[in-house]
PDB file of N, CA and C in Angstrom:
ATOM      1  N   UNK A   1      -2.840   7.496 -17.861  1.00  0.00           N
ATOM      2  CA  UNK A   1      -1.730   6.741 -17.309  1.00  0.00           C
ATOM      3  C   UNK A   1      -1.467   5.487 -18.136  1.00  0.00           C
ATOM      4  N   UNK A   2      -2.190   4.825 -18.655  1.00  0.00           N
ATOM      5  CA  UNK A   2      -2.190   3.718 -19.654  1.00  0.00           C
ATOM      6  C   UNK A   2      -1.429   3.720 -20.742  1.00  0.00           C
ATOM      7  N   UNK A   3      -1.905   5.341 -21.327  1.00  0.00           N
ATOM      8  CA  UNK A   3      -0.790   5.435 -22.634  1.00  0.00           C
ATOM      9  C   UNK A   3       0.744   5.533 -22.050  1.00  0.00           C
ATOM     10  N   UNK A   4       0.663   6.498 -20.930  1.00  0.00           N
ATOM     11  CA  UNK A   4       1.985   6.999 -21.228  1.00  0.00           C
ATOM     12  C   UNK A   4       3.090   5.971 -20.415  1.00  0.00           C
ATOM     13  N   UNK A   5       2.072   4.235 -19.484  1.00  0.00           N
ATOM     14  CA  UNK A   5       2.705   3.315 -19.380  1.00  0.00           C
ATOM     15  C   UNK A   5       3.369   2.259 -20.153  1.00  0.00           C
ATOM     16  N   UNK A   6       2.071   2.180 -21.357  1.00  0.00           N
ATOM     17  CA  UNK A   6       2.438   1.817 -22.467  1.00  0.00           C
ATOM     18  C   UNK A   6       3.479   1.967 -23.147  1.00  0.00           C
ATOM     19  N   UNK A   7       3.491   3.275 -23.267  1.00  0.00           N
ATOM     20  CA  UNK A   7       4.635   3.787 -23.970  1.00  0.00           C
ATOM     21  C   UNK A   7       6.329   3.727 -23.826  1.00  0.00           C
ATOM     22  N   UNK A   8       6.150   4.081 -22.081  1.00  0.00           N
ATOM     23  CA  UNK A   8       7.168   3.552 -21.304  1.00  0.00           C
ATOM     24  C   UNK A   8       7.523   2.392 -21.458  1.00  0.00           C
ATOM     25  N   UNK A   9       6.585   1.114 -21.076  1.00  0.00           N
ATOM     26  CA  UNK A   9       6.981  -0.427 -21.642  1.00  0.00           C
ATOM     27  C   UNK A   9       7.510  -0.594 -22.783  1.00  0.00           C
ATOM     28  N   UNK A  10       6.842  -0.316 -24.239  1.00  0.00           N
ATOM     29  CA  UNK A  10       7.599  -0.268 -25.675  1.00  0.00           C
ATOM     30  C   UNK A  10       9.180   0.356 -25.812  1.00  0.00           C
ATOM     31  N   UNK A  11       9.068   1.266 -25.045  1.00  0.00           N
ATOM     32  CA  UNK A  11      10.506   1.838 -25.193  1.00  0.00           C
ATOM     33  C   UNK A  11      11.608   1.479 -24.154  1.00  0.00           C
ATOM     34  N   UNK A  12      10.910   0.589 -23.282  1.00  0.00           N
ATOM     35  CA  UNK A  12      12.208  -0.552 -22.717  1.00  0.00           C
ATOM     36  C   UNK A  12      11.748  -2.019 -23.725  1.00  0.00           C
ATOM     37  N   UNK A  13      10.982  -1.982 -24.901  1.00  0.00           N
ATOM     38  CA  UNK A  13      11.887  -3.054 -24.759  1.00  0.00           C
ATOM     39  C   UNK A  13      10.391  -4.446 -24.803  1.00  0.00           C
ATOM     40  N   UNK A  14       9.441  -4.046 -24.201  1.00  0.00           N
ATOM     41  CA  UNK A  14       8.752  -5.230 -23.727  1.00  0.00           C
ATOM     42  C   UNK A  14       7.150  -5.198 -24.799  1.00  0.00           C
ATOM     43  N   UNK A  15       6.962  -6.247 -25.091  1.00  0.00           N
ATOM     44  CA  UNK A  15       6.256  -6.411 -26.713  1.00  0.00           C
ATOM     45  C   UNK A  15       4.559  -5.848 -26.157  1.00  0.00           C
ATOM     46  N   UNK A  16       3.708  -5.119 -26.650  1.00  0.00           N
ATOM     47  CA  UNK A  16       2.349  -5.155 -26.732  1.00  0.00           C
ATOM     48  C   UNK A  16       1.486  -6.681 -27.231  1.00  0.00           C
ATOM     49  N   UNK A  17       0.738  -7.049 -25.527  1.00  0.00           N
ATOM     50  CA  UNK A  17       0.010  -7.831 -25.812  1.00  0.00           C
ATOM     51  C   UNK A  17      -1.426  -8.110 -26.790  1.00  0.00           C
ATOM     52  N   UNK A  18      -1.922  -6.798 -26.510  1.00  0.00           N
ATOM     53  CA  UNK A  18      -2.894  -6.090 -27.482  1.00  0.00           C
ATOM     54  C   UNK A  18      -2.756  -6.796 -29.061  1.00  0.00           C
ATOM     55  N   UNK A  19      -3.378  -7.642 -30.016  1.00  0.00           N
ATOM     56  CA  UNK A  19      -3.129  -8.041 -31.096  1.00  0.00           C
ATOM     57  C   UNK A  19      -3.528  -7.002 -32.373  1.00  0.00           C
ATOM     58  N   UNK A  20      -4.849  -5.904 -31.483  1.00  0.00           N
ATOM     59  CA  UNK A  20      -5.111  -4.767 -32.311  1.00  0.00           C
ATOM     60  C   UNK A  20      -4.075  -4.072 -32.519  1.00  0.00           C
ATOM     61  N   UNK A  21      -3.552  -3.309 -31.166  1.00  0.00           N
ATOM     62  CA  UNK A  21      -2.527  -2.572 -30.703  1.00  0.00           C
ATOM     63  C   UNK A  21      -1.107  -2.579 -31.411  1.00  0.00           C
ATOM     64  N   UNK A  22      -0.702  -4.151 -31.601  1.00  0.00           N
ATOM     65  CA  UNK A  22       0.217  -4.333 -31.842  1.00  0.00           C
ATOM     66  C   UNK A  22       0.016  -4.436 -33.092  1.00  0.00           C
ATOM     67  N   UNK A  23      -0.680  -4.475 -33.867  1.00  0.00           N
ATOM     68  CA  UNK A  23      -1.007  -4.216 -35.749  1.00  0.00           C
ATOM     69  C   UNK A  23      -0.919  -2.793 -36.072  1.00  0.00           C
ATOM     70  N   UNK A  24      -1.979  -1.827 -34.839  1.00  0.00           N
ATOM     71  CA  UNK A  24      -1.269  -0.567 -34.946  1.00  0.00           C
ATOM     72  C   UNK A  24      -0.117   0.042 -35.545  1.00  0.00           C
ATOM     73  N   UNK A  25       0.743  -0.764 -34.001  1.00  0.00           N
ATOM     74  CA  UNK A  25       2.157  -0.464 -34.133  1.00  0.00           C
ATOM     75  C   UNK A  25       3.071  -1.191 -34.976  1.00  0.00           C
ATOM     76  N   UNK A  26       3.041  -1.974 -35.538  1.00  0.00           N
ATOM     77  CA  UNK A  26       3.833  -2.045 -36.941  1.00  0.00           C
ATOM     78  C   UNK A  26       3.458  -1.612 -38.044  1.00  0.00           C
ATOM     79  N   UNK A  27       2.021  -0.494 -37.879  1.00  0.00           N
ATOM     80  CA  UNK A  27       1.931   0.243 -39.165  1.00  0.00           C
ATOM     81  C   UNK A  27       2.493   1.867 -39.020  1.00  0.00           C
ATOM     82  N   UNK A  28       2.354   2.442 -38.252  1.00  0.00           N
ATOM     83  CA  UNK A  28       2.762   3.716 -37.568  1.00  0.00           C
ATOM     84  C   UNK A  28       3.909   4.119 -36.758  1.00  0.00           C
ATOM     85  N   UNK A  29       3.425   5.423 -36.109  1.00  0.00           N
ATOM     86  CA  UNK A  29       4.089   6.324 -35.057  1.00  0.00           C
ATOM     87  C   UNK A  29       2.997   5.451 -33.299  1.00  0.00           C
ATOM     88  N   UNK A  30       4.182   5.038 -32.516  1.00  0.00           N
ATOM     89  CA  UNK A  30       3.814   4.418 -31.755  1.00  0.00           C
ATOM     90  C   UNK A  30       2.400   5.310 -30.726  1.00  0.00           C
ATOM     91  N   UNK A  31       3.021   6.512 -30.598  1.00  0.00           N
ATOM     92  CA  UNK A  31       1.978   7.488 -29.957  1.00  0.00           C
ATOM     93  C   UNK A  31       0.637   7.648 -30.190  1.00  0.00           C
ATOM     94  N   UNK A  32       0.888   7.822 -32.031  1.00  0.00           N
ATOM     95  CA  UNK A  32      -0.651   7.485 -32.395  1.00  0.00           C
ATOM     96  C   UNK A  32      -1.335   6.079 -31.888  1.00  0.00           C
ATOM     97  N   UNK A  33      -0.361   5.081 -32.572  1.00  0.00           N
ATOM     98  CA  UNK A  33      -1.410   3.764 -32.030  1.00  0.00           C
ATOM     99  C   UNK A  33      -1.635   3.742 -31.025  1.00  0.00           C
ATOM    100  N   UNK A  34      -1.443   3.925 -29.737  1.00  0.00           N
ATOM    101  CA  UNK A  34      -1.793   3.773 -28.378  1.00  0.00           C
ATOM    102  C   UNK A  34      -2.449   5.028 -28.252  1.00  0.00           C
ATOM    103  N   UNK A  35      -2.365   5.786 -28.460  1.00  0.00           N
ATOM    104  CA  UNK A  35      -3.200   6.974 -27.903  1.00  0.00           C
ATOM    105  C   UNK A  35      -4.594   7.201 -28.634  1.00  0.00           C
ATOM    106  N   UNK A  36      -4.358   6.807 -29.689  1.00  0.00           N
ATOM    107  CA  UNK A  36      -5.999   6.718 -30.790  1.00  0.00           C
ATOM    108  C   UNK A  36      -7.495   6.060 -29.964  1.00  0.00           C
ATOM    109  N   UNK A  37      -6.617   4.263 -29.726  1.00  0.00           N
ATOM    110  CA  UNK A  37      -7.667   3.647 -29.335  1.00  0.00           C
ATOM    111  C   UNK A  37      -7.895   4.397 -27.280  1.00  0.00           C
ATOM    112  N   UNK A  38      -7.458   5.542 -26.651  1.00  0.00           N
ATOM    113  CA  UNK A  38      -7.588   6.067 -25.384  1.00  0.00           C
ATOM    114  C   UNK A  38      -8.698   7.117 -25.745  1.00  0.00           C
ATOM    115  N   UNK A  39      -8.335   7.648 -26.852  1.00  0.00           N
ATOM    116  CA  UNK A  39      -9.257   8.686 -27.128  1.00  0.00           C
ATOM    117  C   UNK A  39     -10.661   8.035 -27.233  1.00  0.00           C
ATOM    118  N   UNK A  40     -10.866   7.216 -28.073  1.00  0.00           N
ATOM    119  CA  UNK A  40     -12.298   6.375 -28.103  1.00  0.00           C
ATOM    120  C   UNK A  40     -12.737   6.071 -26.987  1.00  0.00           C
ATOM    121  N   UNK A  41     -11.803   5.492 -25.878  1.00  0.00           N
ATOM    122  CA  UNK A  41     -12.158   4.739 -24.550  1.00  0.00           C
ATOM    123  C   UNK A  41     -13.087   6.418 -24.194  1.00  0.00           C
ATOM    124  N   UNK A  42     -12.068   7.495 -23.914  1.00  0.00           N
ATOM    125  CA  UNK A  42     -12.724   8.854 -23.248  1.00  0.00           C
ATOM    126  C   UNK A  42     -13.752   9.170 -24.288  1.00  0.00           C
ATOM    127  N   UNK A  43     -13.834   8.855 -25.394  1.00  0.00           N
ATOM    128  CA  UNK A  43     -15.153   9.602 -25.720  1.00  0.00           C
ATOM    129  C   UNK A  43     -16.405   8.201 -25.067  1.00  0.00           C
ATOM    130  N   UNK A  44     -16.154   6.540 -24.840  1.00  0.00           N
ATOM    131  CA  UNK A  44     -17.290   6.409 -24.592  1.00  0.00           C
ATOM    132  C   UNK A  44     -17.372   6.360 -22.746  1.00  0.00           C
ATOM    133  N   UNK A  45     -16.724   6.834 -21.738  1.00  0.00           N
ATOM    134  CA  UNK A  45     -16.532   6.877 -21.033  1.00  0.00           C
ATOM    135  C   UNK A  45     -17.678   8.281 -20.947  1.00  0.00           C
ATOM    136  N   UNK A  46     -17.422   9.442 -21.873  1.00  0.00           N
ATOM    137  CA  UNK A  46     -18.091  10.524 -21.551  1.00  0.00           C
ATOM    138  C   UNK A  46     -19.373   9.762 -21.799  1.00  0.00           C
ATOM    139  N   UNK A  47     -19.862   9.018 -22.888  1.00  0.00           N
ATOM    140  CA  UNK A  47     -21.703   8.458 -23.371  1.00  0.00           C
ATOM    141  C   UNK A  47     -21.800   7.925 -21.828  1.00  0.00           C
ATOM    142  N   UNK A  48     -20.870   6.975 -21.169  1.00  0.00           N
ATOM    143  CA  UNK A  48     -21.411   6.043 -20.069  1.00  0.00           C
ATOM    144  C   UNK A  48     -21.346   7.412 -19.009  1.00  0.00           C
ATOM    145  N   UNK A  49     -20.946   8.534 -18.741  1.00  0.00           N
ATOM    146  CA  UNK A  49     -21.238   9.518 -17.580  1.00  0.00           C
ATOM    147  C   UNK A  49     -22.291   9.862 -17.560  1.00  0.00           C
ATOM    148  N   UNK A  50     -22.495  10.396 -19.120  1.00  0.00           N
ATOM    149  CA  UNK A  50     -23.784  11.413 -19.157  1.00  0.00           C
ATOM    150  C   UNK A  50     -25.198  10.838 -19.419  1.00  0.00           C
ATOM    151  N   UNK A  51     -24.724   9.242 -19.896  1.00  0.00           N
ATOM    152  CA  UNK A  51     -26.173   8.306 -19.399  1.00  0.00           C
ATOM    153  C   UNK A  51     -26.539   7.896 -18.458  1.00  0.00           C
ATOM    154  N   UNK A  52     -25.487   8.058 -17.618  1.00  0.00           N
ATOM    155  CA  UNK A  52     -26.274   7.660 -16.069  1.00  0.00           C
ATOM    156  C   UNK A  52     -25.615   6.429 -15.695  1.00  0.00           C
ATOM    157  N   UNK A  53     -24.618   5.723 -16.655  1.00  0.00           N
ATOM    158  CA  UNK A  53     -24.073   4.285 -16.072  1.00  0.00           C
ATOM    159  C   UNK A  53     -22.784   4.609 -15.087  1.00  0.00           C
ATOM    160  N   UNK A  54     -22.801   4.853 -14.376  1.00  0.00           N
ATOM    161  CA  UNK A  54     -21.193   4.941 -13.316  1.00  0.00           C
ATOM    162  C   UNK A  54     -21.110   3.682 -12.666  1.00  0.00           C
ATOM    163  N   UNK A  55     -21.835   2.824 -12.988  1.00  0.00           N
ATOM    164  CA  UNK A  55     -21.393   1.665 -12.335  1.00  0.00           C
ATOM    165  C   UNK A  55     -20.499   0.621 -13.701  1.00  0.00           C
ATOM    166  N   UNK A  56     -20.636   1.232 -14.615  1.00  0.00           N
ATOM    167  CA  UNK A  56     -19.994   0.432 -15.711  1.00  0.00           C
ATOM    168  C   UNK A  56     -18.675   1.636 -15.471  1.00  0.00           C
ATOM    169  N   UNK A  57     -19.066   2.377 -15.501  1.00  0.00           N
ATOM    170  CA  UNK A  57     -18.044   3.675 -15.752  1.00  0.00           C
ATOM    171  C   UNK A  57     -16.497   3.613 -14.697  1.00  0.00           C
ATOM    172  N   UNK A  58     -16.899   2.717 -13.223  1.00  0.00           N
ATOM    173  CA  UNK A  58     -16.270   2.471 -12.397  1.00  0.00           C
ATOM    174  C   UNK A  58     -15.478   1.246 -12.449  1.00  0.00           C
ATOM    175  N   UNK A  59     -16.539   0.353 -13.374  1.00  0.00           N
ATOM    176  CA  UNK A  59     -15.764  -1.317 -13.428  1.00  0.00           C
ATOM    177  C   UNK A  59     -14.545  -0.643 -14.458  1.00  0.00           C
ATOM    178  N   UNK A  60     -14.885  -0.065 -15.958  1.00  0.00           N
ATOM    179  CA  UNK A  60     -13.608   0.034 -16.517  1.00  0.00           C
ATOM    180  C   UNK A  60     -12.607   0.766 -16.012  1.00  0.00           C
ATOM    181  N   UNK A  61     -12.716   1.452 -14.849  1.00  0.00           N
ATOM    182  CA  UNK A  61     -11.548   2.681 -14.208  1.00  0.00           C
ATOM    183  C   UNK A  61     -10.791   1.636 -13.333  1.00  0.00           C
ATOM    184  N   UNK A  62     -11.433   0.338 -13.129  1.00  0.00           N
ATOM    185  CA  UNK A  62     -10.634  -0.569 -12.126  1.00  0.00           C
ATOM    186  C   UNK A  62      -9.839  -1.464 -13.418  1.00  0.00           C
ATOM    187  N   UNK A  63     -10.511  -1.475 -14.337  1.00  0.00           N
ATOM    188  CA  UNK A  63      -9.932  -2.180 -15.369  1.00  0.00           C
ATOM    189  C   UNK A  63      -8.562  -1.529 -16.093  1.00  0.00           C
ATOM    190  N   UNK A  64      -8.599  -0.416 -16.019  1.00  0.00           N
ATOM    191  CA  UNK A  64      -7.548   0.492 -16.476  1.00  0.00           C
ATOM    192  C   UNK A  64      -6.341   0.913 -15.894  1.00  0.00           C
ATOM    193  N   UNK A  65      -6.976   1.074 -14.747  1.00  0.00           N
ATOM    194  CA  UNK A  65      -6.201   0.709 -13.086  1.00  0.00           C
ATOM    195  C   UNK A  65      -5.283  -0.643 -13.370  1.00  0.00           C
ATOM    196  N   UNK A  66      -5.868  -1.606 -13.757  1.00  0.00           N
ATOM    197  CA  UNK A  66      -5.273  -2.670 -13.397  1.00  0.00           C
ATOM    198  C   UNK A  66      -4.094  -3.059 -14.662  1.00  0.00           C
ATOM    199  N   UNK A  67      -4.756  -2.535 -15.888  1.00  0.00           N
ATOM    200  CA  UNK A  67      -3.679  -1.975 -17.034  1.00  0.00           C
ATOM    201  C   UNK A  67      -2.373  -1.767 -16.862  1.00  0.00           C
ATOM    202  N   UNK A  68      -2.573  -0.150 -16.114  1.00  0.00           N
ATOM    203  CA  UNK A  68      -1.598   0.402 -15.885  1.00  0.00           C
ATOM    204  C   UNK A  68      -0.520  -0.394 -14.452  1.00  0.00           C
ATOM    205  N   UNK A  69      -1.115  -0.896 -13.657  1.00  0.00           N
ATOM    206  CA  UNK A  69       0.077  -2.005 -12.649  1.00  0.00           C
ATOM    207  C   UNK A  69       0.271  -3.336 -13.531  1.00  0.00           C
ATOM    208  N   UNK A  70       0.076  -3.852 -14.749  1.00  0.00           N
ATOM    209  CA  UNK A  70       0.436  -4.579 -15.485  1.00  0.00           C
ATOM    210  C   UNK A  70       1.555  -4.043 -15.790  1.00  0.00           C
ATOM    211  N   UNK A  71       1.353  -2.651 -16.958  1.00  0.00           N
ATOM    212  CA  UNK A  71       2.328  -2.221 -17.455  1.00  0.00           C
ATOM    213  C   UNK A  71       3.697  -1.613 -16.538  1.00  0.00           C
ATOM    214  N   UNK A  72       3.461  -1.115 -15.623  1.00  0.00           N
ATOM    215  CA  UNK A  72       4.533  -0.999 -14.267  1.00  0.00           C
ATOM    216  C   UNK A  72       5.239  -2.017 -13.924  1.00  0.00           C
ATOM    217  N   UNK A  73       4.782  -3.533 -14.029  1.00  0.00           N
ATOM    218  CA  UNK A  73       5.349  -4.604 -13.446  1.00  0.00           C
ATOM    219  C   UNK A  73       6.100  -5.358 -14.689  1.00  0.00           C
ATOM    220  N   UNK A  74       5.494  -5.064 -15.866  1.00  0.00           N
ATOM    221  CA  UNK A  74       6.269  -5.594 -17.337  1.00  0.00           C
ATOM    222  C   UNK A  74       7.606  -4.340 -17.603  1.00  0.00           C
ATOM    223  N   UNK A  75       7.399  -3.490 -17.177  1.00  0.00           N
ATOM    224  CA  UNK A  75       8.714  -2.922 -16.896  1.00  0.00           C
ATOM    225  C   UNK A  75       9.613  -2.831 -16.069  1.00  0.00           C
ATOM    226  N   UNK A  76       9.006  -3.182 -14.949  1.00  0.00           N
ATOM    227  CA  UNK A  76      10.222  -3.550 -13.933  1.00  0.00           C
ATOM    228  C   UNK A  76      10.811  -5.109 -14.154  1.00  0.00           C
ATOM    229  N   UNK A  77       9.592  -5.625 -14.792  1.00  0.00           N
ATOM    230  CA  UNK A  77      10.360  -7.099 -15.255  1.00  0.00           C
ATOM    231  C   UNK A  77      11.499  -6.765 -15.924  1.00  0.00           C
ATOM    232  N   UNK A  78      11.447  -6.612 -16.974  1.00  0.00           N
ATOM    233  CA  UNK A  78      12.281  -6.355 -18.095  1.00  0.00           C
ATOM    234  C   UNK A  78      11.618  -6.958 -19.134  1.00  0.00           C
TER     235      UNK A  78
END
């Protein structure tokens, strides 16, 4: 949900706060840059399942959570 809020935000219009993100995206295809650094998140999301941390595993799902109603509300901003 992150990317494809992301994505939604950029294409109304509203700038990436991200300073990585946004270096990304003035070198590329916007999809890649945002979707590259998601893939990393899910591969260490799988290390934190299958080690046994779900309590870290839960703080970043609230963190991502909270991402994505950022990006919902920077688009309804304008």
């Amino acid at each position: 949900m992150d990317t494809l809020t992301t994505l939604l935000f950029l294409r109304h219009g509203v700038h990436e706060a991200n300073p990585l993100i946004r270096v990304a995206l003035a070198t590329g295809d916007p999809r890649i840059a945002v979707g590259l650094p998601k893939v990393l998140a899910a591969l260490l999301a799988s290390v934190a399942w299958y080690s046994g941390r779900r309590r870290l595993l839960r703080k970043v799902n609230v963190l991502y959570f909270a991402f994505v109603v950022w990006n919902l509300a920077a688009v309804w901003a304008g």
